[in-house]
Protein backbone atom coordinates (compact mmCIF):
# COMPACT_ATOMS: atom_id res chain seq x y z
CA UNK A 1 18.31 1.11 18.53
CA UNK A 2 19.00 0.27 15.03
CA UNK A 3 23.09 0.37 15.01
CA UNK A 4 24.67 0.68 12.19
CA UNK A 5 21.08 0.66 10.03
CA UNK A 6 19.48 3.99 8.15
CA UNK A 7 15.81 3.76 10.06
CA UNK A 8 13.91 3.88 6.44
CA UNK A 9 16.23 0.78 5.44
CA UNK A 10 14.82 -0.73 8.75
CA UNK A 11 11.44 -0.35 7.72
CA UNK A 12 12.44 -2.07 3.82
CA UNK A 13 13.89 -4.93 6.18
CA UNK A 14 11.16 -5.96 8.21
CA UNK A 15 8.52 -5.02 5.26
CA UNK A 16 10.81 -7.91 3.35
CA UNK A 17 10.49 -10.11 6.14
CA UNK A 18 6.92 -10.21 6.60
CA UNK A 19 6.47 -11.03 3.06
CA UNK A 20 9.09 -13.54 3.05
CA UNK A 21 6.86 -15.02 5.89
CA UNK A 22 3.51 -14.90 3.43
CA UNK A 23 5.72 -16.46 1.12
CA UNK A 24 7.30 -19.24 3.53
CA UNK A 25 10.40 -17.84 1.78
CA UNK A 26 12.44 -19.37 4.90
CA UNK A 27 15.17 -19.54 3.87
CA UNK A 28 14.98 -16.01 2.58
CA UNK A 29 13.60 -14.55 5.71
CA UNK A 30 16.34 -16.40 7.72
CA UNK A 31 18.75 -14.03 5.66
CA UNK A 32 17.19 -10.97 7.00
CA UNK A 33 18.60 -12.21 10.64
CA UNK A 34 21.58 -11.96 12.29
CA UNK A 35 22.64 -15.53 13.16
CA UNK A 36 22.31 -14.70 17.13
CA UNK A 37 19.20 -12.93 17.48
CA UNK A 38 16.28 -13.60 19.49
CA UNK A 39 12.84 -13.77 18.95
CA UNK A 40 11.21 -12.44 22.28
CA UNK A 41 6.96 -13.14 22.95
CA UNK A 42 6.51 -11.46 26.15
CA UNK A 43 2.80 -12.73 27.24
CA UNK A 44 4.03 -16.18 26.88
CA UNK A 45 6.80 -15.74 27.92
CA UNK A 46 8.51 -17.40 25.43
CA UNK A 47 12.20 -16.59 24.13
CA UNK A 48 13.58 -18.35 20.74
CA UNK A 49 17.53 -17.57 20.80
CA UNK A 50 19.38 -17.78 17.06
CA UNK A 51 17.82 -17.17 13.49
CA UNK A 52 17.46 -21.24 13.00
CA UNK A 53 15.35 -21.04 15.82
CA UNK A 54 13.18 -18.13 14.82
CA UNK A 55 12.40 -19.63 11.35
CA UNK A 56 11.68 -22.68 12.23
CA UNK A 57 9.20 -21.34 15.03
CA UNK A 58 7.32 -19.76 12.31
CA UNK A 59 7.80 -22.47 9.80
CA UNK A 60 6.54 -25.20 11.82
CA UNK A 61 3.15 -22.75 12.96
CA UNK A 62 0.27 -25.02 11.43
CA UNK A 63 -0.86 -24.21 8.20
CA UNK A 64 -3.77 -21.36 6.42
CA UNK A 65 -2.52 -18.27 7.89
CA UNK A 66 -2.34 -14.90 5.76
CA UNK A 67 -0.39 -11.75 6.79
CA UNK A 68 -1.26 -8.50 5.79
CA UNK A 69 0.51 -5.92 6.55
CA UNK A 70 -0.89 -2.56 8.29
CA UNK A 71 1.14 -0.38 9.45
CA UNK A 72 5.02 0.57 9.78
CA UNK A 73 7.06 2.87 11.95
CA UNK A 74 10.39 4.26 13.45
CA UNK A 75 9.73 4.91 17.05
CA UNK A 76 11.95 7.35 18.81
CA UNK A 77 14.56 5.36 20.17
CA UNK A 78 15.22 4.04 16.84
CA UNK A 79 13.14 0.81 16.95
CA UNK A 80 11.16 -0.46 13.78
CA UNK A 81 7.07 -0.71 14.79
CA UNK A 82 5.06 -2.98 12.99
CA UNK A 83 1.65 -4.36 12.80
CA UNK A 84 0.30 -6.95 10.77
CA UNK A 85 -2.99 -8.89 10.97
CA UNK A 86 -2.86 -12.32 11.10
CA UNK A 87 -5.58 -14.52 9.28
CA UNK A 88 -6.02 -18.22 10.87
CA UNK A 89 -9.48 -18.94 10.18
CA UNK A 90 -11.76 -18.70 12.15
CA UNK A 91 -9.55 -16.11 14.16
CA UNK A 92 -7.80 -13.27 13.07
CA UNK A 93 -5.70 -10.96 15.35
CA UNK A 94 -3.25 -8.62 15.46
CA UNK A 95 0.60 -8.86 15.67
CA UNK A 96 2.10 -5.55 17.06
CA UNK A 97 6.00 -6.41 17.32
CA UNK A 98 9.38 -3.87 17.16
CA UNK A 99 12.38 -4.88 15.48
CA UNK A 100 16.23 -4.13 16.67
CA UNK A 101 18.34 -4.03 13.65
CA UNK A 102 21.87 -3.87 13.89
CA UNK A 103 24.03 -3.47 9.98
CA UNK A 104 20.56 -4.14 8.09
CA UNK A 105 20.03 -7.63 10.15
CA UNK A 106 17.30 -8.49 12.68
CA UNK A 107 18.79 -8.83 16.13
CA UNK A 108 15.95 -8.46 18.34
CA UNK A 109 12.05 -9.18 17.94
CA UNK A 110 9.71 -8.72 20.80
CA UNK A 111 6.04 -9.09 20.12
């Protein structure tokens, strides 16, 4: 549930984000975060607590990746979908992750 957010504003957040990431505009990105959220990657099994944590996750992921963006939603219980392909020669997947925001801010990840 996005508290506090307007669900298009939502979408403008985590499109920012993702671009901040293509950037490696961390310290940008870390803005978009809310300084206790959590990052969660359920087939790993992996949880990052606090936005320090997320960025530097993603900061430290080794180099010659490109994100593109594909596709952005509001689902119905508020959450923002997105899905972005991921370039990291030779391999490219998809990342298909929804976003909590609470006041405009990241508080929840799960991908």
């Amino acid at each position: 549930m996005n508290v506090g957010s307007q669900p298009g504003r939502g979408i403008d957040v985590v499109r920012m984000l993702w671009a901040r990431f293509q950037q490696r505009d961390w310290k940008e990105a870390r803005a978009l975060f809310h300084e206790d959220a959590t990052l969660l990657w359920p087939v790993s099994q992996e949880r990052i607590d606090g936005a320090t944590g997320i960025i530097r996750v993603n900061e430290i992921y080794p180099e010659g990746w490109t994100i593109t963006p594909q596709s952005f939603g509001i689902m119905e219980d508020g959450k923002i979908l997105s899905i972005v392909r991921v370039d990291h020669p030779p391999n490219s997947f998809f990342a298909v992750s929804t976003f909590t925001l609470s006041d405009d801010r990241i508080v929840l990840v799960e991908e």
